[in-house]
Protein backbone atom coordinates (compact mmCIF):
# COMPACT_ATOMS: atom_id res chain seq x y z
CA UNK A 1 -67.55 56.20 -34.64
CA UNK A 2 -66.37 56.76 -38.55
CA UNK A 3 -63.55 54.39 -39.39
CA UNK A 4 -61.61 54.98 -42.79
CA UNK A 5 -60.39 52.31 -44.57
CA UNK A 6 -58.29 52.92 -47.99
CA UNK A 7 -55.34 51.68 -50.21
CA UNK A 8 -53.01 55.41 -50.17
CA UNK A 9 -50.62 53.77 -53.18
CA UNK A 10 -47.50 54.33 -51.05
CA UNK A 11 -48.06 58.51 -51.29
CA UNK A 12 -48.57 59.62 -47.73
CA UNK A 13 -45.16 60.90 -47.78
CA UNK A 14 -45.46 63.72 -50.18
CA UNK A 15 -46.45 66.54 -48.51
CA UNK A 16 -49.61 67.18 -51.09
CA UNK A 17 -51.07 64.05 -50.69
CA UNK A 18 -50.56 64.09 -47.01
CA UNK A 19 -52.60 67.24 -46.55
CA UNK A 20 -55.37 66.59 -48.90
CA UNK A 21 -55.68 63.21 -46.82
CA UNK A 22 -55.77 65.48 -43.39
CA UNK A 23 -58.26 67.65 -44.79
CA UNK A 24 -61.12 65.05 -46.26
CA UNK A 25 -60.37 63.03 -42.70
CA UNK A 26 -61.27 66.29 -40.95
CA UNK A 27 -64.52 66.83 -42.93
CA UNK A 28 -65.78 63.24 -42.16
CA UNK A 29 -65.06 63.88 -38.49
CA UNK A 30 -62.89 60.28 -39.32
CA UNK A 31 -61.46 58.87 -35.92
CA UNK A 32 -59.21 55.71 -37.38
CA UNK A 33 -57.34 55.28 -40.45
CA UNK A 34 -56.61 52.31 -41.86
CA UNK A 35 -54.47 52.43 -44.75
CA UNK A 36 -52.97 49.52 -47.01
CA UNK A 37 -49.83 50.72 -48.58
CA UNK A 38 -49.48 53.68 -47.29
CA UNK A 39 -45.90 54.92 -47.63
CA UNK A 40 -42.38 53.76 -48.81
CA UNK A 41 -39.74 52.60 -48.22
CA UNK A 42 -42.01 50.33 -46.18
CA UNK A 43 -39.71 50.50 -42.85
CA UNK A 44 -39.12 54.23 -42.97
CA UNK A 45 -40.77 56.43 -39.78
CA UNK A 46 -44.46 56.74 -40.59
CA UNK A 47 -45.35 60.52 -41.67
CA UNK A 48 -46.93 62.47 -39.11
CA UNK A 49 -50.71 62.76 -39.59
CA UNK A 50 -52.00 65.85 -38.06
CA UNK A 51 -54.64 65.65 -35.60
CA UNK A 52 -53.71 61.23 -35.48
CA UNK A 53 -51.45 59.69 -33.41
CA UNK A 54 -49.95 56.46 -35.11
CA UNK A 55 -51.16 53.25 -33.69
CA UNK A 56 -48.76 50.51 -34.90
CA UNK A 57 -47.79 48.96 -38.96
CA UNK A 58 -45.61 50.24 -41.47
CA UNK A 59 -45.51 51.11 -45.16
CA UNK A 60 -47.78 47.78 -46.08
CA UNK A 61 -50.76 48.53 -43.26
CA UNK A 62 -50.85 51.10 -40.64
CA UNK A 63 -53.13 52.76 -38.39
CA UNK A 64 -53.77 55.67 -36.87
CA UNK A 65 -55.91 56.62 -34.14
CA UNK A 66 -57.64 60.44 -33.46
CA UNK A 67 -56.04 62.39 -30.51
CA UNK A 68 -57.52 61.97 -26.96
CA UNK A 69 -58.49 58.76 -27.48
CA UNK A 70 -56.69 55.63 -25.77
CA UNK A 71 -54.20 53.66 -28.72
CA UNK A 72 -55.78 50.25 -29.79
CA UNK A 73 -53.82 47.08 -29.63
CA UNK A 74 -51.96 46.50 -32.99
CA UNK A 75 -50.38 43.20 -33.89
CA UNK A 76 -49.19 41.80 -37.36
CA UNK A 77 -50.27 37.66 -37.80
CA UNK A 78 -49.05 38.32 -41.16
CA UNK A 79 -47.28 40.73 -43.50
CA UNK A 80 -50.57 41.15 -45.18
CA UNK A 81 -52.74 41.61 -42.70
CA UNK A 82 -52.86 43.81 -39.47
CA UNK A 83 -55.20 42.48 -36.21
CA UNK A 84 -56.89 45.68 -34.59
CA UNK A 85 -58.92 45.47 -31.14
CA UNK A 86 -61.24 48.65 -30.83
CA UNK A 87 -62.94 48.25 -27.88
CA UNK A 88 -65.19 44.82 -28.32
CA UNK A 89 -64.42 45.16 -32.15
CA UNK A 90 -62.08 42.75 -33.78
CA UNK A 91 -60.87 44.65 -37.48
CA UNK A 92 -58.66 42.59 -39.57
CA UNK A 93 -56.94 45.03 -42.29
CA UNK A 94 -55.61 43.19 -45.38
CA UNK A 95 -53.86 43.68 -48.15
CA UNK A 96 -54.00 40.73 -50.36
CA UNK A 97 -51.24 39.91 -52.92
CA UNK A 98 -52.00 41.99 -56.19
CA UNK A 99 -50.02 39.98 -58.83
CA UNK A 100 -51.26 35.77 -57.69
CA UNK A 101 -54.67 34.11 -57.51
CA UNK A 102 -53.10 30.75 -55.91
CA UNK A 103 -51.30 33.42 -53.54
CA UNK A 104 -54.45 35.33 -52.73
CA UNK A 105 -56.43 32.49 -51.92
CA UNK A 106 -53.75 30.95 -49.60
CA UNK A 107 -53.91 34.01 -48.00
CA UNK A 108 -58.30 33.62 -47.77
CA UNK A 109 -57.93 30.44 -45.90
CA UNK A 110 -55.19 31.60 -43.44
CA UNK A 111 -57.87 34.73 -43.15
CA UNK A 112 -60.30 32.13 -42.32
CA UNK A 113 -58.51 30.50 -39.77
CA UNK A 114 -57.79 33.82 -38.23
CA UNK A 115 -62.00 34.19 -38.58
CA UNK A 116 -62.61 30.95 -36.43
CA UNK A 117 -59.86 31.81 -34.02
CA UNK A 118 -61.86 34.89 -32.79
CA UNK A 119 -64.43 32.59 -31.50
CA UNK A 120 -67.64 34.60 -32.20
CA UNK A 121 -66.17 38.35 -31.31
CA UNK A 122 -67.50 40.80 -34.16
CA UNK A 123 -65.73 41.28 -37.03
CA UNK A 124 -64.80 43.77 -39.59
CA UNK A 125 -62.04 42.47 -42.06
CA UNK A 126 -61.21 45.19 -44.83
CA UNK A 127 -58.92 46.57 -46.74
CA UNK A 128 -57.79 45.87 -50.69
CA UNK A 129 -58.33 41.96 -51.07
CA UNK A 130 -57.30 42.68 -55.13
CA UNK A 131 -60.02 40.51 -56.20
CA UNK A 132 -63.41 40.48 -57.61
CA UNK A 133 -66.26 38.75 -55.26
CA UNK A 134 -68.52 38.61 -57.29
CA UNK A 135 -68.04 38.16 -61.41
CA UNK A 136 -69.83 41.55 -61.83
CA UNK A 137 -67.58 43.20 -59.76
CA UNK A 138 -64.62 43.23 -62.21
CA UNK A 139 -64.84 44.26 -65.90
CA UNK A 140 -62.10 44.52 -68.77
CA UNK A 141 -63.47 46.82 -71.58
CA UNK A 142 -67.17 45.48 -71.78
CA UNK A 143 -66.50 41.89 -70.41
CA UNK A 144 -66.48 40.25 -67.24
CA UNK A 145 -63.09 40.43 -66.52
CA UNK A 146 -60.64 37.05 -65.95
CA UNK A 147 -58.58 39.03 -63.26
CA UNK A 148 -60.33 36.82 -60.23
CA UNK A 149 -60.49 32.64 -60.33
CA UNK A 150 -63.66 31.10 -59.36
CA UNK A 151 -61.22 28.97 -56.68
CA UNK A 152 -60.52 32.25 -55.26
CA UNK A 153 -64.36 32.88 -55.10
CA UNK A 154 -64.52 29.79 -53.51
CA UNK A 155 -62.17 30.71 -50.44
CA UNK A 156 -63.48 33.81 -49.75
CA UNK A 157 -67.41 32.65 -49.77
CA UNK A 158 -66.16 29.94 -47.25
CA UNK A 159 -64.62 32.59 -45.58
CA UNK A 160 -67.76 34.59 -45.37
CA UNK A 161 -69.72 31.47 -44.08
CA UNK A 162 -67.28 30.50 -41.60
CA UNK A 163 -66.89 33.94 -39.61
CA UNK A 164 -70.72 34.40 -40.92
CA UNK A 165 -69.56 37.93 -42.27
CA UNK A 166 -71.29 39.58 -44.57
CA UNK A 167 -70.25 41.62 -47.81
CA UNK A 168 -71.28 45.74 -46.43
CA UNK A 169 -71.22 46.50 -50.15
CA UNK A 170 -72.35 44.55 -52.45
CA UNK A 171 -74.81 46.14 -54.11
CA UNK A 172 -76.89 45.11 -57.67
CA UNK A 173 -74.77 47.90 -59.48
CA UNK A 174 -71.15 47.41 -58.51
CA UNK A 175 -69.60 50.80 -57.03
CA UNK A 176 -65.92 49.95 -58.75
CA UNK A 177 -63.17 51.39 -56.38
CA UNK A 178 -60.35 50.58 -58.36
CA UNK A 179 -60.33 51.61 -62.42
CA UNK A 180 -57.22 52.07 -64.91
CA UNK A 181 -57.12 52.11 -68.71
CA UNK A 182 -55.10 48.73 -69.32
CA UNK A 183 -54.07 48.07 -72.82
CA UNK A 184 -56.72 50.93 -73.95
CA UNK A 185 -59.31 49.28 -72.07
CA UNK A 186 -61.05 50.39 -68.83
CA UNK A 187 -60.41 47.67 -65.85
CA UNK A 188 -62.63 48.08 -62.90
CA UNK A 189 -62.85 46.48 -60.09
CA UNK A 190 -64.37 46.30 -56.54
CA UNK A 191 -62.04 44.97 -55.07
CA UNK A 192 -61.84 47.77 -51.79
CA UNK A 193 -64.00 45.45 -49.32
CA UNK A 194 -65.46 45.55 -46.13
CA UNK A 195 -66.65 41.97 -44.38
CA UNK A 196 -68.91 42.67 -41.50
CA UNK A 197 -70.09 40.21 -38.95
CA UNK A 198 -74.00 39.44 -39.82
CA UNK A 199 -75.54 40.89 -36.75
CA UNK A 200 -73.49 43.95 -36.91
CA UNK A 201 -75.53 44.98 -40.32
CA UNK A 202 -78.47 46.44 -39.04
CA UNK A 203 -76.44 49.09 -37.15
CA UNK A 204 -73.33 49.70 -39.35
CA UNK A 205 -73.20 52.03 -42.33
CA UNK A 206 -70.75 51.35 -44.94
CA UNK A 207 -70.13 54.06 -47.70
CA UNK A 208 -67.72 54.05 -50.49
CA UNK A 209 -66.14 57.51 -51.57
CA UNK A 210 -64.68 57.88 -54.98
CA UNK A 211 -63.97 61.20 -54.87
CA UNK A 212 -60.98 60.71 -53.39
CA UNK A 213 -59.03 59.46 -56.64
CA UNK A 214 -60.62 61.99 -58.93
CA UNK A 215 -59.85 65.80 -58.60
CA UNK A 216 -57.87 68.63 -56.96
CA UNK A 217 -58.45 67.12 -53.37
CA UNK A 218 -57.26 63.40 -54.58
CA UNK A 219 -54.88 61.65 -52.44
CA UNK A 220 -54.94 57.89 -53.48
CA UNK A 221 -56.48 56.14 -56.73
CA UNK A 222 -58.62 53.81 -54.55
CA UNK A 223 -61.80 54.71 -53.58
CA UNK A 224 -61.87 54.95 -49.96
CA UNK A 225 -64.74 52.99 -47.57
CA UNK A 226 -65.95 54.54 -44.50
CA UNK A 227 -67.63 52.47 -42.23
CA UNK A 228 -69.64 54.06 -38.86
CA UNK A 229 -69.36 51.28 -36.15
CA UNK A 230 -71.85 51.59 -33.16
CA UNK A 231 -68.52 51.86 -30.69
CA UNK A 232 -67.53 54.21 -28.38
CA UNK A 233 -63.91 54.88 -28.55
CA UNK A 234 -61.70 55.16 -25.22
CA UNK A 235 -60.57 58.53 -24.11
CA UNK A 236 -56.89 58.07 -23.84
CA UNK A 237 -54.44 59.27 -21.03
CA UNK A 238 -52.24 62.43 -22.11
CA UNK A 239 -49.42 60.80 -22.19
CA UNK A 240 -50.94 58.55 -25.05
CA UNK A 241 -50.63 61.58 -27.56
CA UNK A 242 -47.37 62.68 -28.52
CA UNK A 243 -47.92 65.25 -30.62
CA UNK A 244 -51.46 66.64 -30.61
CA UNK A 245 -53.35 69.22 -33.36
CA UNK A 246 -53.98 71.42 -30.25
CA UNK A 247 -50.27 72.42 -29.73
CA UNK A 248 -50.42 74.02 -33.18
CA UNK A 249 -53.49 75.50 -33.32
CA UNK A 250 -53.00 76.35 -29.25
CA UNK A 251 -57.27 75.20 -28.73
CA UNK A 252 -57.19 73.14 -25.37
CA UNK A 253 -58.85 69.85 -26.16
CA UNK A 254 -62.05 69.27 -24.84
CA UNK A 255 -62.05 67.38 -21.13
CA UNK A 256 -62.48 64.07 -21.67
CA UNK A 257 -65.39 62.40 -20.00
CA UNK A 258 -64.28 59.87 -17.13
CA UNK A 259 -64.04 56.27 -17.96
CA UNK A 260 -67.24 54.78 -16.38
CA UNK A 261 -67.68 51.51 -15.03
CA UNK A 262 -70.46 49.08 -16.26
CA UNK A 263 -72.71 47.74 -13.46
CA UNK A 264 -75.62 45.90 -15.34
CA UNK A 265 -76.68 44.62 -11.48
CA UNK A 266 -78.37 47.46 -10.90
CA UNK A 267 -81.15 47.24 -13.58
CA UNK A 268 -82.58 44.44 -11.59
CA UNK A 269 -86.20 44.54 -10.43
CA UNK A 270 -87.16 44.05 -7.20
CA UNK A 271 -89.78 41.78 -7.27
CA UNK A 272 -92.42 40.42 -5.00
CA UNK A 273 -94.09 38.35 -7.46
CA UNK A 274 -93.28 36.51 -10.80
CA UNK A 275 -92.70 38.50 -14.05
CA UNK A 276 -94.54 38.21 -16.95
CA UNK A 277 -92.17 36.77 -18.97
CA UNK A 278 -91.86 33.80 -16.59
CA UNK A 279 -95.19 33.49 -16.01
CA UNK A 280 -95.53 33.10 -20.44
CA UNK A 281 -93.26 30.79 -20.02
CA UNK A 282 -94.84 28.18 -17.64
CA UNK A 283 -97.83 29.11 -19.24
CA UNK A 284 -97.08 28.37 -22.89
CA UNK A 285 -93.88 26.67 -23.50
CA UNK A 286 -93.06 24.59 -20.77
CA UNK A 287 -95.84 21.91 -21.43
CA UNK A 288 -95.72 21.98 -25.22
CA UNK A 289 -91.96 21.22 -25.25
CA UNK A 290 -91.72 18.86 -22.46
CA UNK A 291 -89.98 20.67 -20.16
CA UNK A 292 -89.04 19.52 -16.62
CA UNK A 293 -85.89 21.19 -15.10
CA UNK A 294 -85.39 24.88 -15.94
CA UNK A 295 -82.06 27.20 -15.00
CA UNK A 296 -82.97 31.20 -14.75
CA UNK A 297 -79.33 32.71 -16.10
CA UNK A 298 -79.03 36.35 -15.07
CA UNK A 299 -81.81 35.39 -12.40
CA UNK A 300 -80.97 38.64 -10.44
CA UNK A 301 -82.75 38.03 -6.90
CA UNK A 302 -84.62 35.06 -8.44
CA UNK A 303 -88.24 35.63 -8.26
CA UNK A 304 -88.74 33.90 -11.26
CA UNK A 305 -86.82 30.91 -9.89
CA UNK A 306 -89.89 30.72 -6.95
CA UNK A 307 -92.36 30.83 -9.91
CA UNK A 308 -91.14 28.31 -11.76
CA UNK A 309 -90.65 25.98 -8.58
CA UNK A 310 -94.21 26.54 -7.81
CA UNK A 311 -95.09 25.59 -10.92
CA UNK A 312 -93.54 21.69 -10.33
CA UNK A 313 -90.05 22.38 -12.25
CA UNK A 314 -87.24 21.85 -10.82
CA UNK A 315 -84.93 25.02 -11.25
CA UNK A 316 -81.91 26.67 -10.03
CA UNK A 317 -80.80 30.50 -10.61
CA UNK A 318 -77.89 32.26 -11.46
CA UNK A 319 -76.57 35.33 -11.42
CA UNK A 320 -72.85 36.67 -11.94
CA UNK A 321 -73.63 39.68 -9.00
CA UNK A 322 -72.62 38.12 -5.53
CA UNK A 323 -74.78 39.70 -3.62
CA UNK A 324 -77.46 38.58 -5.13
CA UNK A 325 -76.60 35.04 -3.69
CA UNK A 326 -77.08 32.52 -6.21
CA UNK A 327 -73.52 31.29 -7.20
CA UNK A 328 -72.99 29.15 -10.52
CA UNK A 329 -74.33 25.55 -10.15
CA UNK A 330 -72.50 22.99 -10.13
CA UNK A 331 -75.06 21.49 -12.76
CA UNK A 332 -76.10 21.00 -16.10
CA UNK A 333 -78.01 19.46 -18.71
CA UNK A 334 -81.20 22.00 -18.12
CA UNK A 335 -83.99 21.30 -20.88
CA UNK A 336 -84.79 24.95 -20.82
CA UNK A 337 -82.69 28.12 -20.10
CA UNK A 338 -84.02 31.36 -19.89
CA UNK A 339 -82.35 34.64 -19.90
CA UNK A 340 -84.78 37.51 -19.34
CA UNK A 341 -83.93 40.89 -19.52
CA UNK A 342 -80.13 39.70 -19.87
CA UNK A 343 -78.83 41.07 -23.01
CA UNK A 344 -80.03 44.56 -23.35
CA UNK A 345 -77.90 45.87 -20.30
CA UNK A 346 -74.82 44.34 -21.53
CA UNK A 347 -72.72 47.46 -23.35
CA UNK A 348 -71.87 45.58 -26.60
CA UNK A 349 -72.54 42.77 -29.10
CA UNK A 350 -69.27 40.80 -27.42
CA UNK A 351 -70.67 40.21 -24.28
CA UNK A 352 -74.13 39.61 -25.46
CA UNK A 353 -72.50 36.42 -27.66
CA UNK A 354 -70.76 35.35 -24.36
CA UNK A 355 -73.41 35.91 -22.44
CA UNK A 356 -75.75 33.23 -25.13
CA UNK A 357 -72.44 31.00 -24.86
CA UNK A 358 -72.40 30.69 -21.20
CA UNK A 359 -76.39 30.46 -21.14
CA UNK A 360 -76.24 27.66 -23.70
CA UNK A 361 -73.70 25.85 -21.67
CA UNK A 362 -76.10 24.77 -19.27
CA UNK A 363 -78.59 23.85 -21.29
CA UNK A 364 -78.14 19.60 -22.75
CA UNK A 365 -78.32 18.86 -26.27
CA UNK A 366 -81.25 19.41 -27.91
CA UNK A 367 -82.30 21.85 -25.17
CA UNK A 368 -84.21 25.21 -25.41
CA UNK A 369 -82.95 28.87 -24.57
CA UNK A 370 -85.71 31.48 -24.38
CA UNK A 371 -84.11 35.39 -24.70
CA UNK A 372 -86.32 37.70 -24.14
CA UNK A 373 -85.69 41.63 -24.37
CA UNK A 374 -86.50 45.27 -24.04
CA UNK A 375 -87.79 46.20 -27.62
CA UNK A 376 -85.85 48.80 -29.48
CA UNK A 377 -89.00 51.18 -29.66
CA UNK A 378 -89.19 51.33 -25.37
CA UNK A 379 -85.24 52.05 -25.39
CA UNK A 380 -85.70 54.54 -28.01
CA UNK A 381 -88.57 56.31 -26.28
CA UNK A 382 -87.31 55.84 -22.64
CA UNK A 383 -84.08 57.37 -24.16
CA UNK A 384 -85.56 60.38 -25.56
CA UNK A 385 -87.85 60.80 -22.22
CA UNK A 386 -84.65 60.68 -20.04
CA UNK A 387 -82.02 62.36 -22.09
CA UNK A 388 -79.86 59.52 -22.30
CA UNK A 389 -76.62 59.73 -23.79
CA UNK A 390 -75.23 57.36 -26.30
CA UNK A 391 -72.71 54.91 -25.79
CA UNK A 392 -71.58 52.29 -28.24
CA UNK A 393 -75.04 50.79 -29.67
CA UNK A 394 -77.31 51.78 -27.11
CA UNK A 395 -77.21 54.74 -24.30
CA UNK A 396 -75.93 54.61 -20.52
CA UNK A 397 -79.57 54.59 -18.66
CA UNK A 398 -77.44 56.26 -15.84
CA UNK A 399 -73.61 56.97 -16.17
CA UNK A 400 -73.94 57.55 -12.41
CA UNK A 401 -74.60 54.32 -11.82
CA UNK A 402 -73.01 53.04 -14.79
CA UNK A 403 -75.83 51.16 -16.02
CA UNK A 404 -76.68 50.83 -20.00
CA UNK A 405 -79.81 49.50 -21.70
CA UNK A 406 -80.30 48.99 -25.09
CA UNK A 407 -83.26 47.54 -27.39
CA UNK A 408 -82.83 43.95 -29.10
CA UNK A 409 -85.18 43.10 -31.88
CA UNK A 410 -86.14 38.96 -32.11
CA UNK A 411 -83.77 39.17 -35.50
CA UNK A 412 -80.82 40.36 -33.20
CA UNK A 413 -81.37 38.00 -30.75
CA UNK A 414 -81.38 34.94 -33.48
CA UNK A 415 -78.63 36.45 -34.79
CA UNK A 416 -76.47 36.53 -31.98
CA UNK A 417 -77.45 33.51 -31.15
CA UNK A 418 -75.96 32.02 -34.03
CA UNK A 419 -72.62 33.01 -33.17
CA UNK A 420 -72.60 30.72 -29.44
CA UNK A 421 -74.11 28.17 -31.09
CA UNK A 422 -77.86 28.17 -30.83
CA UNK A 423 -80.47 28.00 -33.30
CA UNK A 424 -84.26 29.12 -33.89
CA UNK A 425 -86.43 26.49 -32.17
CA UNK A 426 -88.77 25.70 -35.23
CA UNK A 427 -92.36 25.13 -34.37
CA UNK A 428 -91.63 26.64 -30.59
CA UNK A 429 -94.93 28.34 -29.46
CA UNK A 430 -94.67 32.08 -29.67
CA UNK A 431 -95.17 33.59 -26.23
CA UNK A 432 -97.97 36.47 -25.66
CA UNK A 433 -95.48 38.90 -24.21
CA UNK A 434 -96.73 42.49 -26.11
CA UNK A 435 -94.32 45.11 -26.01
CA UNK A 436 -91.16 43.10 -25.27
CA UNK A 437 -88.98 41.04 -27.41
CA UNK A 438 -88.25 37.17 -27.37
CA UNK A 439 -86.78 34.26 -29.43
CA UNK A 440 -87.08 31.02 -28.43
CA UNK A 441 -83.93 28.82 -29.15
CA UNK A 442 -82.49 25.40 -29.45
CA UNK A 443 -78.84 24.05 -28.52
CA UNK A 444 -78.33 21.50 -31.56
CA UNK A 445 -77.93 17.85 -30.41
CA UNK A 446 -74.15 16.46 -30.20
């Protein structure tokens, strides 16, 4: 799903503009815009945007959402900065103050704060910040430009480390998206950002085009940023678009697929004996790291919890599905947790985190997790084999049944597991389990 971020310089309003913006959307197949100053007077009705139906701001951030899908949730914490929910994405949209360091970097740590707030949910935060990152990234003439305070720097590195985001486009050569002649000397700056939670990076593309401030077909003098998000939009109701690209060029919209629920239940195994991964586990972890009570979390109809009681532990199972019949227990304090097979049918990188958060909740301090997967390479085969369609960053195994699988490298796993809490278990054995993925964690003493 293509997501368009750019500054529009308050010109959506003149007709030209306007339809020079509709056409380069069109050719990127673009389904939200998000656009920092993108008309005036800043409370007037927002233009109409062919083909978009307008999902909440006004002339300091807006957004706009493609026809036939479902409107996002729009809310504004602050005049500078719009909240967007898309699905199990958070996007923050800024516009930062253009004219005042101190200002700006007020404006980081309330950004920050926002960050925390979200508790873990992935992030994108982007929009014109009107500020250099990096010293490189903003140059008067031939010098290093004093636009940008290193306190500034500061904030928004802390930022960065807080929400563990990640900037998509930083590169070694700056790609400037902002340049003027200023007192006959170019300024240039990259200053058009996009923050990116750090496990999203590996599937997330984030491209800056330039072209649209240069030329016949320019609309703004920002470059613009378009990010593809592994997220499957909505399809909205047709009462959610009021006015709709098909009533003028009289095409019926394509029918839009029905709204499928998830039942991750129905991956489960039935098994008559133990399965491999548990069987590692007793094998090769349990007496290296001292382990004596062990909870099974997403234990499905708990074969493994037999093994490991066979194998002297004492262990308990849970799983969410009632008829499964192992309710939550009541207790806690496990030294090891494992969650096998758990996170690759969950439809999105949200769920996985809660998932880890409610996994590492049973575990005490200084405890162990072990996560183990289906490896991206059997998804990706078993997909192609199957004709499996895509859905956010994996495929539905079986929109009949409403069941989704997707492959987690170990580097995925760690890095979710960051974000509820847990951290690589240094000097853990590594488990013989070819073909599958695992990470074996640790929940950090109090």
């Amino acid at each position: 799903m293509l997501l368009a971020s750019v500054n529009l310089n308050k010109r959506l309003g003149a007709s030209g503009a306007r339809a020079n913006l509709a056409a380069w959307l069109r050719e990127h197949a673009v389904k939200i815009v998000l656009a920092q100053e993108p008309f005036k007077p800043a409370d007037r009705t927002p233009p109409v945007l062919g083909g978009f139906a307008f999902a909440g701001g006004d002339g300091h951030l807006a957004a706009w959402i493609s026809e036939g899908f479902a409107p996002p949730a729009v809310s504004t914490p602050a005049p500078w900065v719009q909240r967007i929910e898309l699905e199990w994405l958070v996007v923050l949209q800024v516009h930062l103050d253009a004219y005042a360091g101190a200002s700006r970097a007020t404006q980081l740590t309330e950004l920050a704060a926002m960050a925390t707030a979200e508790k873990g949910r992935p992030l994108l935060v982007c929009g014109d910040f009107n500020l250099a990152p990096r010293p490189e990234d903003g140059r008067f003439g031939e010098e290093t430009s004093t636009f940008t305070t290193e306190a500034e720097r500061q904030v928004l590195q802390q930022l960065m480390q807080v929400a563990d985001l990640v900037d998509a486009t930083a590169e070694e050569v700056p790609a400037f998206t902002f340049e003027r002649v200023f007192n006959g000397k170019p300024s240039r700056f990259r200053c058009d950002l996009a923050l990116l939670s750090g496990h999203l990076t590996e599937t997330t593309t984030v491209t800056v085009d330039a072209a649209v401030r240069s030329g016949p077909a320019a609309f703004t003098d920002h470059s613009a940023l378009l990010v593809d998000l592994p997220l499957t939009l909505q399809a909205g109701e047709p009462d959610d678009v009021l006015f709709a690209l098909s009533e003028l060029t009289g095409d019926r919209p394509a029918a839009a697929p029905a709204r499928r629920e998830y039942q991750p239940h129905k991956t489960a195994m039935s098994r008559q004996v133990p399965s491999p991964a548990s069987r590692a586990v007793t094998e090769h972890l349990t007496g290296p790291l001292g382990i004596r009570s062990v909870l099974d979390h997403g234990c499905g109809r708990g074969a493994d919890v037999a093994h490991y009681r066979s194998a002297g532990l004492e262990a308990e199972g849970f799983d969410p599905h009632d008829d499964f019949g192992w309710p939550r227990p009541e207790q806690t304090g496990f030294d090891l947790v494992t969650s096998m097979f758990v996170l690759n049918v969950l439809p999105d990188p949200w769920q996985r985190i809660q998932a880890l958060k409610d996994a590492a909740s049973f575990a005490r301090p200084g405890g162990h997790v072990v996560v183990v997967t289906r490896s991206p390479e059997e998804i990706t085969k078993a997909a192609a084999d199957g004709g499996w369609s895509v859905h956010h960053d994996g495929f539905w195994s079986s929109q009949a049944k409403g069941t989704f699988q997707r492959g987690i490298a170990p580097g995925e796993i760690t890095a979710l597991a960051r974000q509820a809490g847990l951290q690589p278990a240094e000097g853990a054995p590594v488990l013989p389990l070819p073909g599958v993925c695992h990470a074996v964690l640790t929940k950090p003493a109090a």
